[in-house]
Protein backbone atom coordinates (compact mmCIF):
# COMPACT_ATOMS: atom_id res chain seq x y z
CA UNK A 1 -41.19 67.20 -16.88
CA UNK A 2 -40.71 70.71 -16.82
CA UNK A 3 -38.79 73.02 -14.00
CA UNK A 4 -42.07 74.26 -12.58
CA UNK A 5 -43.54 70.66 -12.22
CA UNK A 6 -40.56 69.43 -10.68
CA UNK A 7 -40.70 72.85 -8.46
CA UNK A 8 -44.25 71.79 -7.76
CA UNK A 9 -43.73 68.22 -6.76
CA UNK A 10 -40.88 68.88 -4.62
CA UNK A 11 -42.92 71.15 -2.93
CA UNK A 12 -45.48 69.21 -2.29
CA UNK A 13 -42.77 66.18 -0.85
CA UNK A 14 -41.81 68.89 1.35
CA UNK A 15 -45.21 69.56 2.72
CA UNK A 16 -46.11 65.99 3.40
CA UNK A 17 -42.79 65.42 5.09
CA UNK A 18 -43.75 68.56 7.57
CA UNK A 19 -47.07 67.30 7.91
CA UNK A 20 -45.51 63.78 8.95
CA UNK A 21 -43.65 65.04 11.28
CA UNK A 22 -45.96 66.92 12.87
CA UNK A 23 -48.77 64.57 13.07
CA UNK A 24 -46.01 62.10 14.95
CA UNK A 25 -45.11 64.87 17.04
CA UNK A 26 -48.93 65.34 18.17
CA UNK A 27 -49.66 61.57 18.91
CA UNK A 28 -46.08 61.81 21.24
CA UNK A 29 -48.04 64.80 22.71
CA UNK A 30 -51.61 63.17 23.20
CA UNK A 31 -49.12 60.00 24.61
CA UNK A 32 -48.07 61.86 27.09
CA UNK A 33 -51.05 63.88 28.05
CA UNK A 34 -52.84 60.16 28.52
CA UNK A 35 -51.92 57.30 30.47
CA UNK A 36 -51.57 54.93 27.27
CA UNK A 37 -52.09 51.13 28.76
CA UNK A 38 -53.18 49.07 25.50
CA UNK A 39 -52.73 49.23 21.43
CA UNK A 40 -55.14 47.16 19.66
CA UNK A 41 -55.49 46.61 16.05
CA UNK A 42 -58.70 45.24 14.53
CA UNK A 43 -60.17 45.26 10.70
CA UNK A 44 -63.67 45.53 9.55
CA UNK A 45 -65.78 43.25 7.67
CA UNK A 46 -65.21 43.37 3.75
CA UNK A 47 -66.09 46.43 1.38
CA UNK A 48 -65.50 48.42 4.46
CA UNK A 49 -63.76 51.14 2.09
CA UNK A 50 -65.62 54.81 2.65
CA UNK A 51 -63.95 57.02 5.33
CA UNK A 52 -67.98 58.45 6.68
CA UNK A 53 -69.20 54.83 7.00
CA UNK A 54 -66.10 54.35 9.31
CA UNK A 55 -66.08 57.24 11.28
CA UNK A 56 -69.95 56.15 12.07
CA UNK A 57 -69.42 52.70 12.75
CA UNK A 58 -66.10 53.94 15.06
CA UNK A 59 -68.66 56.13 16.55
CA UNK A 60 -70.87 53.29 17.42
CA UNK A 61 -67.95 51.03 18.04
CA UNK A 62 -67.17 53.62 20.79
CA UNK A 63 -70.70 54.04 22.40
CA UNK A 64 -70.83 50.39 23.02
CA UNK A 65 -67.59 50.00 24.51
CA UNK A 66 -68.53 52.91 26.85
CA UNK A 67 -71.32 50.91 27.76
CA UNK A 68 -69.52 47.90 28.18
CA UNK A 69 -66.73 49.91 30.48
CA UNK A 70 -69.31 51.35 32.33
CA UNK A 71 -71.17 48.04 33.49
CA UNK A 72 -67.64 47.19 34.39
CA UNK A 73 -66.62 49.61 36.69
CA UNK A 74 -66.17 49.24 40.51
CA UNK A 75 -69.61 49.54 42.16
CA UNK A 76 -68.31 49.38 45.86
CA UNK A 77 -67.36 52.86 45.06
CA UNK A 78 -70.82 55.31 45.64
CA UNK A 79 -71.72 58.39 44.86
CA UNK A 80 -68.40 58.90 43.07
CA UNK A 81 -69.94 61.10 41.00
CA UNK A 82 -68.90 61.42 37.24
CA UNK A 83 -67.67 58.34 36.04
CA UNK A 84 -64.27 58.38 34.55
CA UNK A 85 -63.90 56.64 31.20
CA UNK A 86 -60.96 55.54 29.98
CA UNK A 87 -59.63 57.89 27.09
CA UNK A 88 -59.22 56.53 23.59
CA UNK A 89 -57.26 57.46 20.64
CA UNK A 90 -58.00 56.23 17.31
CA UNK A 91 -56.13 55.96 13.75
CA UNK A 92 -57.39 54.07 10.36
CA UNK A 93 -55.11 53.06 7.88
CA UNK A 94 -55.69 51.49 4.60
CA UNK A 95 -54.60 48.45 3.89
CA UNK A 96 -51.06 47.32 1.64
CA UNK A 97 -53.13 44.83 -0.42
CA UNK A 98 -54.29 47.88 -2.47
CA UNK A 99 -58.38 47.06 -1.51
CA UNK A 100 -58.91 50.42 -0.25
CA UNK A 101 -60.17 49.22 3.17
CA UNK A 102 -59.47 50.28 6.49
CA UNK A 103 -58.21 48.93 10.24
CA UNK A 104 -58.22 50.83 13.09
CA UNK A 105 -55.29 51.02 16.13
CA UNK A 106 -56.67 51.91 19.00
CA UNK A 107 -54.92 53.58 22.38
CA UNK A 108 -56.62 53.04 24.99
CA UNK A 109 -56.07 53.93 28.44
CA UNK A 110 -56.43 52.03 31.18
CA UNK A 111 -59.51 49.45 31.79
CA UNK A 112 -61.54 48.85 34.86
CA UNK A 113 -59.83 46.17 36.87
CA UNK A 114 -62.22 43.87 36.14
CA UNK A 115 -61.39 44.12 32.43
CA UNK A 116 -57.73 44.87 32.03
CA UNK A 117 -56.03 41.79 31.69
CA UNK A 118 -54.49 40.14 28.52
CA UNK A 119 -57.51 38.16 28.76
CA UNK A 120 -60.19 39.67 29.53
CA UNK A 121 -59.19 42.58 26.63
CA UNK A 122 -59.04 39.73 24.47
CA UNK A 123 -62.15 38.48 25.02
CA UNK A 124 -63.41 41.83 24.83
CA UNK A 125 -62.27 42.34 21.18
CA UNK A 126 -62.65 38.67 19.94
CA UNK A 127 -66.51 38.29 21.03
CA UNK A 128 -68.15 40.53 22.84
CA UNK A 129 -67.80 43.68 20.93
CA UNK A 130 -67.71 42.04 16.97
CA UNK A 131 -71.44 40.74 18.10
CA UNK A 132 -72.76 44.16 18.84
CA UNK A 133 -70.99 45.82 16.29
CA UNK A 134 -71.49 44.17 12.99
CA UNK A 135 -69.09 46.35 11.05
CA UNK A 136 -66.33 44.67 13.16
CA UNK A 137 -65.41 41.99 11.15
CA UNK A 138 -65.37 37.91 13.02
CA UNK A 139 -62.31 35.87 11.55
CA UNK A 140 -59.96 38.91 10.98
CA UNK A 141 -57.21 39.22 13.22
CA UNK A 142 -57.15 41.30 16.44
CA UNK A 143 -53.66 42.22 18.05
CA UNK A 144 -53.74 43.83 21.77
CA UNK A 145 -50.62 44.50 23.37
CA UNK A 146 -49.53 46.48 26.66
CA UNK A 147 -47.74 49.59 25.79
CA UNK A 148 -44.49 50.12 27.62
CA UNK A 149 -44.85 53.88 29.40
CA UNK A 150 -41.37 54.68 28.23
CA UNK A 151 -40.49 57.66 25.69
CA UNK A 152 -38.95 54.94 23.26
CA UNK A 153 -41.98 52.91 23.46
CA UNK A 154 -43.94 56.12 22.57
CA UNK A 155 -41.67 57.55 19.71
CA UNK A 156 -41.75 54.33 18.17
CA UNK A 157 -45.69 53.85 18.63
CA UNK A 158 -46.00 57.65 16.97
CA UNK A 159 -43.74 56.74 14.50
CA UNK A 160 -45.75 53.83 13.38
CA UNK A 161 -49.21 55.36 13.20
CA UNK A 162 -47.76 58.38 11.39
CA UNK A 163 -46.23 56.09 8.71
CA UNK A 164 -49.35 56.56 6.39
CA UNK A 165 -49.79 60.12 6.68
CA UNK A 166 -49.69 62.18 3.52
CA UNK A 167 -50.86 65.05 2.05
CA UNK A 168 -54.70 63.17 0.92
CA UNK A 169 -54.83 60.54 4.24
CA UNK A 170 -53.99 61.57 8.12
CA UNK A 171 -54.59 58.90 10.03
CA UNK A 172 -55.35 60.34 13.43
CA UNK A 173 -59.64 60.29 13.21
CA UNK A 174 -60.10 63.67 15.43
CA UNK A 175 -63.94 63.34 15.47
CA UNK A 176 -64.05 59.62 17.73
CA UNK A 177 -60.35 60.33 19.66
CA UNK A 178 -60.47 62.09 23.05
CA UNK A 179 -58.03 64.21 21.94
CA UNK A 180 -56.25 66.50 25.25
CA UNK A 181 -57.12 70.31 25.60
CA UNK A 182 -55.03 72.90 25.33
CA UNK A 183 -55.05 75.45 27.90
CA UNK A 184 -54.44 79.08 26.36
């Protein structure tokens, strides 16, 4: 290898190593500007391997889980104008197996009462959205947990969904995440 490859490479290890630490220091940020209440982690039925069939089928994913969220919500409350859905933050990863196909974590903010409990959010992700949304896959595993509003809890969540991030792959989708505004 010559000195101007190995200039070039190192280079590049120092770029993805900024852009790591960035992209953790961004999901801290949209952490904090959110009230984070659940992580889930689902996978997608096989062959699910190309990033614009994903970001659709997130897309839809999201739509019916709005829907579902919505026909949830306290109705003793009227004309409470806008209704106030619960923002969402989501990141696909490939998997370790070397298959090329994705998962999804999703941060999710807090549910209508009616829906946020252990088990109600799993019954949520177990069987009522993988029959509307057939990309989702059926016998995969789902994980939900309760994120812990502590700053520990969130460097170690940021630190974990950055771990895949590179210079090809960020993991962050910014086209289905309700990503916070930045006043100027």
């Amino acid at each position: 290898m010559t000195s101007i490859q190995a200039q070039i490479q190192q280079q590049d290890r120092q770029k993805a190593q900024r852009l790591k630490r960035n992209i953790k220091r961004l999901i801290t940020g949209e952490l904090h500007s959110i009230n984070p209440w659940w992580f889930i982690s689902f996978h997608y039925r096989d062959h699910h391997s190309k990033e614009d069939e994903l970001l659709q089928d997130v897309a839809d994913l999201k739509r019916k889980l709005h829907r579902i969220i919505f026909q949830s919500r306290d109705k003793t409350i009227k004309a409470a104008g806008e209704y106030p859905y619960p923002r969402m933050l989501f990141f696909h990863e490939t998997s370790h197996q070397g298959t090329g196909q994705f998962h999804t974590h999703l941060i999710l903010e807090k549910m209508p009462v009616s829906l946020n409990t252990q088990y109600e959010m799993e019954a949520l992700f177990r069987h009522r959205l993988p029959s509307r949304v057939k990309a989702l896959s059926k016998w995969k595993s789902i994980d939900i947990q309760r994120i812990n509003p502590d700053e520990p809890d969130y460097r170690r969540i940021s630190s974990y969904l950055g771990k895949q991030t590179n210079l090809e792959l960020i993991a962050l989708d910014p086209f289905n995440s309700d990503l916070s505004t930045r006043n100027k």
